[in-house]
Structures are given as C-alpha cells and as structure tokens.
C-alpha atoms as a PDB file:
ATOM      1  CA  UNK A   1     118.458 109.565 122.887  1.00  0.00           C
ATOM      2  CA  UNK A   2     117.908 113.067 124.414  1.00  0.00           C
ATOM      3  CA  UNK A   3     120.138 116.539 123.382  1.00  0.00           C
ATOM      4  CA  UNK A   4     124.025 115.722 123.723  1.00  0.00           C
ATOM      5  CA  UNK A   5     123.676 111.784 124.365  1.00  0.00           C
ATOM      6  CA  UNK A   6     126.520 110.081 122.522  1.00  0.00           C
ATOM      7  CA  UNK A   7     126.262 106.256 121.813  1.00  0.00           C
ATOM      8  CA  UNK A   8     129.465 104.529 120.770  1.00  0.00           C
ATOM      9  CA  UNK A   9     128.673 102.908 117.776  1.00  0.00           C
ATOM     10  CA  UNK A  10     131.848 100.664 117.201  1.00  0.00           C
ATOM     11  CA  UNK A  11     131.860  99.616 120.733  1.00  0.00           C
ATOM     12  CA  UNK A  12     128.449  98.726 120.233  1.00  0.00           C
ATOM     13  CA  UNK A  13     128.926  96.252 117.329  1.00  0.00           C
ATOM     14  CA  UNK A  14     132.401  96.236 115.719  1.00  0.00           C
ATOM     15  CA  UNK A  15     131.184  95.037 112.238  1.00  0.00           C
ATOM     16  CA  UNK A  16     128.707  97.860 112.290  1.00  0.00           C
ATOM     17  CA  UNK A  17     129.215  99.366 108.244  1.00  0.00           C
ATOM     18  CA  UNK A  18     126.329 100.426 106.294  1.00  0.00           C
ATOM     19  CA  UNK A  19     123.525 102.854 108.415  1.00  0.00           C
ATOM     20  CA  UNK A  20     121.002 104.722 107.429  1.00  0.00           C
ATOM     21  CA  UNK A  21     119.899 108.614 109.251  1.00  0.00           C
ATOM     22  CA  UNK A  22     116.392 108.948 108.316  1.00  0.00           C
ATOM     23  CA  UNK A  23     114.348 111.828 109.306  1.00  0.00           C
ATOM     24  CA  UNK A  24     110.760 112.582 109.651  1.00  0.00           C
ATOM     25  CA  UNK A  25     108.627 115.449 110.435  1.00  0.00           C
ATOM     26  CA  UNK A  26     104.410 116.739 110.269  1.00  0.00           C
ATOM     27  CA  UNK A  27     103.769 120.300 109.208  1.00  0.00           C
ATOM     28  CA  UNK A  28     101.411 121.989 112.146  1.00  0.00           C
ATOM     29  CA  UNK A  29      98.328 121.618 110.258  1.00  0.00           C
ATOM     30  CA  UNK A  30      96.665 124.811 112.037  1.00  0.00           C
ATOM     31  CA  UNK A  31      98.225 128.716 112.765  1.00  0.00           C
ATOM     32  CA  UNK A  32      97.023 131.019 114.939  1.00  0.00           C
ATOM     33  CA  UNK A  33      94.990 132.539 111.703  1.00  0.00           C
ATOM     34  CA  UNK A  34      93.982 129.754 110.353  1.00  0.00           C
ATOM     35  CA  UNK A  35      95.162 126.750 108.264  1.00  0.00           C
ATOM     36  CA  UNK A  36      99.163 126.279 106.867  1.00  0.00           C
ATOM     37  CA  UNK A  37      98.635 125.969 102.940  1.00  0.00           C
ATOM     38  CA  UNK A  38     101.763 125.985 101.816  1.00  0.00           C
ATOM     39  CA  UNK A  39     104.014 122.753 101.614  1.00  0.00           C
ATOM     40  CA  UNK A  40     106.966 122.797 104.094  1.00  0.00           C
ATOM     41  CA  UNK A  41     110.149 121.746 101.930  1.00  0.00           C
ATOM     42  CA  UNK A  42     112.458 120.338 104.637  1.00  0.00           C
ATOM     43  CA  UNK A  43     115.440 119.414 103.360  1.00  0.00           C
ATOM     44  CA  UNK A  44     118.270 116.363 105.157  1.00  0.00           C
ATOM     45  CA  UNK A  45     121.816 117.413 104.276  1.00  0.00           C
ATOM     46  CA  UNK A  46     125.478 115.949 105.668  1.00  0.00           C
ATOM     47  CA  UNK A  47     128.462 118.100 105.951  1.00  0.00           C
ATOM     48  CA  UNK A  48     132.008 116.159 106.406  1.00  0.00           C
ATOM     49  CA  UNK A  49     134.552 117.645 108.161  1.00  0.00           C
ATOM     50  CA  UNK A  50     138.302 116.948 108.721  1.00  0.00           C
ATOM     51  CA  UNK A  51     140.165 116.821 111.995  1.00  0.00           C
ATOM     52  CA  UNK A  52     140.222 121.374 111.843  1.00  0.00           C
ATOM     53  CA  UNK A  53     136.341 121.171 111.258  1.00  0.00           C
ATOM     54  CA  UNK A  54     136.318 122.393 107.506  1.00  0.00           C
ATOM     55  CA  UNK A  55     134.491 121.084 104.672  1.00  0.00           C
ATOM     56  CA  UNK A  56     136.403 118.356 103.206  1.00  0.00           C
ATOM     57  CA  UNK A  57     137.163 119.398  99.594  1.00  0.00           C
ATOM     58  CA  UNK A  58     135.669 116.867  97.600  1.00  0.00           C
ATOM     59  CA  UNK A  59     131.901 116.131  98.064  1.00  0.00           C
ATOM     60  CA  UNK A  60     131.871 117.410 101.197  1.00  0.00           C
ATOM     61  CA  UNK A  61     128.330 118.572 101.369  1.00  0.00           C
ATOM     62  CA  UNK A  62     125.514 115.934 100.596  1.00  0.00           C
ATOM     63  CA  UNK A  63     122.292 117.720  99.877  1.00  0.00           C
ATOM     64  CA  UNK A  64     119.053 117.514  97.168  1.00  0.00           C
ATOM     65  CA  UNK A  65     121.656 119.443  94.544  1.00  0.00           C
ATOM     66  CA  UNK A  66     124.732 116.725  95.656  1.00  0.00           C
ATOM     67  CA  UNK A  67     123.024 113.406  96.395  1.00  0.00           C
ATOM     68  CA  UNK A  68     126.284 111.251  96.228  1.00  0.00           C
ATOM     69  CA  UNK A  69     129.583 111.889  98.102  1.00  0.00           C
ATOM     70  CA  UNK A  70     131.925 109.138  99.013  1.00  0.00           C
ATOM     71  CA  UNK A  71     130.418 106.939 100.894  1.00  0.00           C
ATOM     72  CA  UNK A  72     127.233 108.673 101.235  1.00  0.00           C
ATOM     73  CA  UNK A  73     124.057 108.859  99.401  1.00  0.00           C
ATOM     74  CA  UNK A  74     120.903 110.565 100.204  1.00  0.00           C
ATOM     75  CA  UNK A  75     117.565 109.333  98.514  1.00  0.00           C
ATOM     76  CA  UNK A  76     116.035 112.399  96.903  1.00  0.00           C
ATOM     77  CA  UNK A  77     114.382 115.529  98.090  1.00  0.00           C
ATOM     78  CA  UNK A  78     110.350 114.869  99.333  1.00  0.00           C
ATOM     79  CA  UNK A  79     109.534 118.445  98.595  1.00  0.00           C
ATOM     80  CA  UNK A  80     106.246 118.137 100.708  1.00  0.00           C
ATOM     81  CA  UNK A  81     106.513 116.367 104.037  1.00  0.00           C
ATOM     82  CA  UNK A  82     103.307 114.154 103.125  1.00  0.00           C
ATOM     83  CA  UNK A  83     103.230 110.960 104.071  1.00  0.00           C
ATOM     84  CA  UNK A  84     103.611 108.764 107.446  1.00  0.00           C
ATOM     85  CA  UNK A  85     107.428 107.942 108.622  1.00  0.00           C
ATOM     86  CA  UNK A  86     110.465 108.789 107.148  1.00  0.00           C
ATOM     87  CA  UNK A  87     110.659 111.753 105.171  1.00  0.00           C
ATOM     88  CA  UNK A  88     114.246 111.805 103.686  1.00  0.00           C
ATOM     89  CA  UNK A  89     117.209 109.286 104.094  1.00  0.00           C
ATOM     90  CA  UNK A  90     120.809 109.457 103.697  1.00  0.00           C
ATOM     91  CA  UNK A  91     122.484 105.946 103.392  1.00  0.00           C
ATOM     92  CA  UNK A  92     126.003 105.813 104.943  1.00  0.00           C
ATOM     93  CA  UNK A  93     129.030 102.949 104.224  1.00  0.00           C
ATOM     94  CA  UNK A  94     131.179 103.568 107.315  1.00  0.00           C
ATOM     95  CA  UNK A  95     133.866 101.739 105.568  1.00  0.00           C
ATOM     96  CA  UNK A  96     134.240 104.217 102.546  1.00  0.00           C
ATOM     97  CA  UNK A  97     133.707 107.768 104.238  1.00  0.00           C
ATOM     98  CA  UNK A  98     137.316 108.895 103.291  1.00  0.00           C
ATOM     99  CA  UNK A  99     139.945 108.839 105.871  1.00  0.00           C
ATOM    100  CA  UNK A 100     140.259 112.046 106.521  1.00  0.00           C
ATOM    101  CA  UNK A 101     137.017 112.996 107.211  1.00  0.00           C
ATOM    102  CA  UNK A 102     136.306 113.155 111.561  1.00  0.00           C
ATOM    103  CA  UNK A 103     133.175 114.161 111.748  1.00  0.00           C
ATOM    104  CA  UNK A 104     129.639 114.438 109.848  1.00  0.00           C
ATOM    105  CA  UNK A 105     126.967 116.645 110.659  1.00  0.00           C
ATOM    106  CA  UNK A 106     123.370 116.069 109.919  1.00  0.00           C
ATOM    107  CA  UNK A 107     121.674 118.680 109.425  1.00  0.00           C
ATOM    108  CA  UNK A 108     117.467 119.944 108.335  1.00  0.00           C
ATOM    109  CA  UNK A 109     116.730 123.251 107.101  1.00  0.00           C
ATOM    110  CA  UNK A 110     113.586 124.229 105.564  1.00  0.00           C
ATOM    111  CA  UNK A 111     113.960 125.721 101.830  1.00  0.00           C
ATOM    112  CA  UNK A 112     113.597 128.821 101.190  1.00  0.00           C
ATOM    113  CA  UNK A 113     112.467 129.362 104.974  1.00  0.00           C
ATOM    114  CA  UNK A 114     113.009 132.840 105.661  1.00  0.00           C
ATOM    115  CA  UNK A 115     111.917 133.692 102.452  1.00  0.00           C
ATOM    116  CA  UNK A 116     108.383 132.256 103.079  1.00  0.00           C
ATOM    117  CA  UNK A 117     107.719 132.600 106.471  1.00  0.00           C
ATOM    118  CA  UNK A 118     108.460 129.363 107.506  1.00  0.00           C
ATOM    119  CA  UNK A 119     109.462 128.255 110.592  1.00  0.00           C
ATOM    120  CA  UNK A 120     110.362 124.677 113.123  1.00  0.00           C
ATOM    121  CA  UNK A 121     107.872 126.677 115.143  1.00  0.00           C
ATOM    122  CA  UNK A 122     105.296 125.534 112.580  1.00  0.00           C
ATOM    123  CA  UNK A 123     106.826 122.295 112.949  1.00  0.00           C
ATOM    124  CA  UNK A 124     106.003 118.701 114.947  1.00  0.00           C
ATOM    125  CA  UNK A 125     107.078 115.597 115.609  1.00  0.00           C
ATOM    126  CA  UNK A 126     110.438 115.854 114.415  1.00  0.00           C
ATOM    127  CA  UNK A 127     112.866 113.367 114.759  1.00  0.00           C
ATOM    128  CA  UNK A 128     116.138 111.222 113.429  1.00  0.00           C
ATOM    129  CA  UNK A 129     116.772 107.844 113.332  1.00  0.00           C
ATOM    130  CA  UNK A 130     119.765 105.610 112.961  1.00  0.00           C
ATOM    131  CA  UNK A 131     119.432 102.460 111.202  1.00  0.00           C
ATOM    132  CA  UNK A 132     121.742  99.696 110.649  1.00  0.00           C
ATOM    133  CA  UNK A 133     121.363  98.410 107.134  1.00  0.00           C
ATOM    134  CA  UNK A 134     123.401  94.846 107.473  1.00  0.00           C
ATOM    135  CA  UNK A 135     120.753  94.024 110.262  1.00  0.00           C
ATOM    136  CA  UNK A 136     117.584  94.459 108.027  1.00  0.00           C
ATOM    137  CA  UNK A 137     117.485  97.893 108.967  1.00  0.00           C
ATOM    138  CA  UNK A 138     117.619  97.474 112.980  1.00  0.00           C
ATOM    139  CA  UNK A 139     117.217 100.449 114.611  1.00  0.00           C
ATOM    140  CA  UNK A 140     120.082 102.042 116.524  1.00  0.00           C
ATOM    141  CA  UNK A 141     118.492 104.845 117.817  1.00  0.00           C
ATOM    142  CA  UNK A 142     116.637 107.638 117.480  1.00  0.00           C
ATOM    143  CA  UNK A 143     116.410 111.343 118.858  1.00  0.00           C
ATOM    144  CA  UNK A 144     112.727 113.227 119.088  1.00  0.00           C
ATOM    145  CA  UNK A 145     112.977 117.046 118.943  1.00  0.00           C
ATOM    146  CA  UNK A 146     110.832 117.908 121.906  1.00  0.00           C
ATOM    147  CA  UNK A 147     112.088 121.820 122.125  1.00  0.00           C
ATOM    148  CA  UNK A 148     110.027 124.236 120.425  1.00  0.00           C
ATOM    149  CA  UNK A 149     111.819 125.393 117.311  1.00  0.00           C
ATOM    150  CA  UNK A 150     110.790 129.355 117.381  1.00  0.00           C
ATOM    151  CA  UNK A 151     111.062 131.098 114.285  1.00  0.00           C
ATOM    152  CA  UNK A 152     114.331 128.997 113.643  1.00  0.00           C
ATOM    153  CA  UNK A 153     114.506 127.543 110.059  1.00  0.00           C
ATOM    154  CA  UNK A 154     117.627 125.252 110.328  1.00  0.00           C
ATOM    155  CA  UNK A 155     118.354 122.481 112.667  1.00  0.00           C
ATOM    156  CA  UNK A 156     121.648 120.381 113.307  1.00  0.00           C
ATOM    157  CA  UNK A 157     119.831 116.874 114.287  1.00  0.00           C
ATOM    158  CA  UNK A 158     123.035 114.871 115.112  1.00  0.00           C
ATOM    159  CA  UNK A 159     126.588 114.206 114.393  1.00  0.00           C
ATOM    160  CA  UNK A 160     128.802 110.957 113.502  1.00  0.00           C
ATOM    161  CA  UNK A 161     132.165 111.543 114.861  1.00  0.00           C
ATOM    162  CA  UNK A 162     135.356 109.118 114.455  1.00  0.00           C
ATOM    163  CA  UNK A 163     137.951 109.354 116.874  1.00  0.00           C
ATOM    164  CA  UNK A 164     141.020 107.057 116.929  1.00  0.00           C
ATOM    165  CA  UNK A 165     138.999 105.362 114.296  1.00  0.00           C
ATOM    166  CA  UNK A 166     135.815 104.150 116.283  1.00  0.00           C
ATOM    167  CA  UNK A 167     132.721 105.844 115.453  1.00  0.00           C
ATOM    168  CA  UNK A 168     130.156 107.793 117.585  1.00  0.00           C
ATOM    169  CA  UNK A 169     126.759 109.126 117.358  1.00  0.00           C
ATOM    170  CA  UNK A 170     125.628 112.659 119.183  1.00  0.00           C
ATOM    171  CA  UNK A 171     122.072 113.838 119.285  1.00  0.00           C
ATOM    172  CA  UNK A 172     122.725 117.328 118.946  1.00  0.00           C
ATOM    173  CA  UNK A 173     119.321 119.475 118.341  1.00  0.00           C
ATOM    174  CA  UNK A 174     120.949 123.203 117.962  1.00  0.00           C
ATOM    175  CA  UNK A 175     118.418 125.103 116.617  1.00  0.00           C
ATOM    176  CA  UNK A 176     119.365 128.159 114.058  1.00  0.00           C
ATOM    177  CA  UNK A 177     117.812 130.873 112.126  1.00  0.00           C
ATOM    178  CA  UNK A 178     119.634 130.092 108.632  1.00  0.00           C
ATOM    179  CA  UNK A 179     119.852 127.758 105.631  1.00  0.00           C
ATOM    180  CA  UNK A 180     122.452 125.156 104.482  1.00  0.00           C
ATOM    181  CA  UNK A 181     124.392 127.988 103.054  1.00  0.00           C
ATOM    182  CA  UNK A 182     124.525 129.501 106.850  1.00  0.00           C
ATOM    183  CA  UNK A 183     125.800 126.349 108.427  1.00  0.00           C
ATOM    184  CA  UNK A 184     128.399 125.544 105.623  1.00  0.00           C
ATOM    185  CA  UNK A 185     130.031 129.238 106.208  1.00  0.00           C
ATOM    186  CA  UNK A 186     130.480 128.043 109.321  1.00  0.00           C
ATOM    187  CA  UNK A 187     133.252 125.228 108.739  1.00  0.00           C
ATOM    188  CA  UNK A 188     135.143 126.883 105.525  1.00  0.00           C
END
C-alpha cells in the first residue's frame, strides 16, 4: 500500500476476524558525528474511537502501560529495536472490538523522544503489516514508510475504520513531532 490507500477488508474476505498489525523498524546505525549508541524505544499503540472521534471510555488506548483492551492485545514493549522483522504486534478480534467503536488508529512514537534527541529522521525501514491470523498468518498487506521522518518523533502508521459495519484499512503515514500523550489530546 502507499500513503492514503484504503483496502476493504470485509469485501475482501467476509469471514475475515482475528488480524494482526505488526510493525518493524532499524535504528540508522551511523549520524552525521558518528555512531547512534543509544537504543531507540519505539513504541506500537491503538487508539479507538467512536463515531465523534473521541477516545472510547473504556480501554480505549492500547499501549506498553495498557496491553489488553477489548478485543485487542498488544504483545509487550521491545524496548530496543534489535532483531530482524517484526518489532511489536498488536493482535486484533474484529468480532469483539465493541460496537461502538468506528475507527482505530495505529500509531508509533518513540519514548521519551524529544527528551533524548531522538528522531524518525534517525530512523529506516519502517513499516506495518496486516496479518490475518485464521489464515496462518497470511499477509494482507503492508505499508513501507518511504518519507523521511525529520525531527518528527510520532507517527500515525494506519487506521481500521468500520462503516455500516464492514471494515477498512488506510495507510496513513502522518508524521508528528509529539508522543502518545500528544495524539490522545487530540480525540478527547
């Protein structure tokens, strides 16, 4: 997929249920002074919304401190980036996302980014994937980031949005100086 491509899901397989978003990223391993020492913590977070785009009330942020919210689950916090592949994973049951929740947003933001000089300019081969779980993990699709990310320390990767009760998936790939806390002020 490429920035603002939307793939209906439930058109696409009817029976579709339990996904997966996984996302991956490298740390540049060279400045323009020298070598990066410092680990990158980039961190995969989901943010439901209702049909006004607030936070739904209950569990309606998933993130490293909230790793279960109904019908989602994301698989712990790789505080590094080491590693080949996928870095952090949220598993999603289409089926039990509460009814009135329209739209999720996935987003990455690096902890603690602004504080330490980090950046998605210091950033590569970023990407998300969508995976469907009942198919032994068959991949959907997936979105590179190919823009340079700046001195921005947030990113929202994609979006699941339901409308009349089929599901879609956007590749979004706005880019934001920020953290979580920024993009949930954004929806409350």
């Amino acid at each position: 997929l490429k920035k603002n491509d939307i793939l209906d899901l439930t058109k696409r397989d009817p029976s579709l249920n339990k996904l997966r978003l996984c996302a991956g990223w490298d740390v540049a391993s060279k400045g323009i002074f020298g070598i990066f020492k410092q680990d990158f913590d980039l961190d995969l977070s989901a943010i439901l919304l209702d049909k006004n785009n607030k936070i739904l009330k209950k569990n309606g942020i998933v993130y490293y401190g909230n790793l279960k919210g109904t019908g989602l689950f994301l698989h712990g916090d790789n505080l590094t980036g080491e590693g080949d592949g996928d870095d952090e994973m949220i598993s999603i049951s289409l089926n039990n996302i509460p009814n009135d929740c329209e739209r999720i947003i996935f987003a990455v933001t690096i902890y603690d980014g602004i504080e330490r000089n980090q950046s998605f300019g210091k950033v590569k081969n970023a990407y998300v994937r969508l995976l469907n779980e009942d198919k032994n993990d068959e991949e959907i699709c997936r979105y590179n980031l190919t823009e340079a990310g700046g001195d921005n320390t947030a990113i929202v990767f994609a979006e699941l949005n339901k409308i009349n009760g089929q599901w879609s998936f956007k590749a979004v790939g706005d880019l934001f100086r920020g953290s979580l806390q920024t993009l949930a002020n954004r929806f409350r």
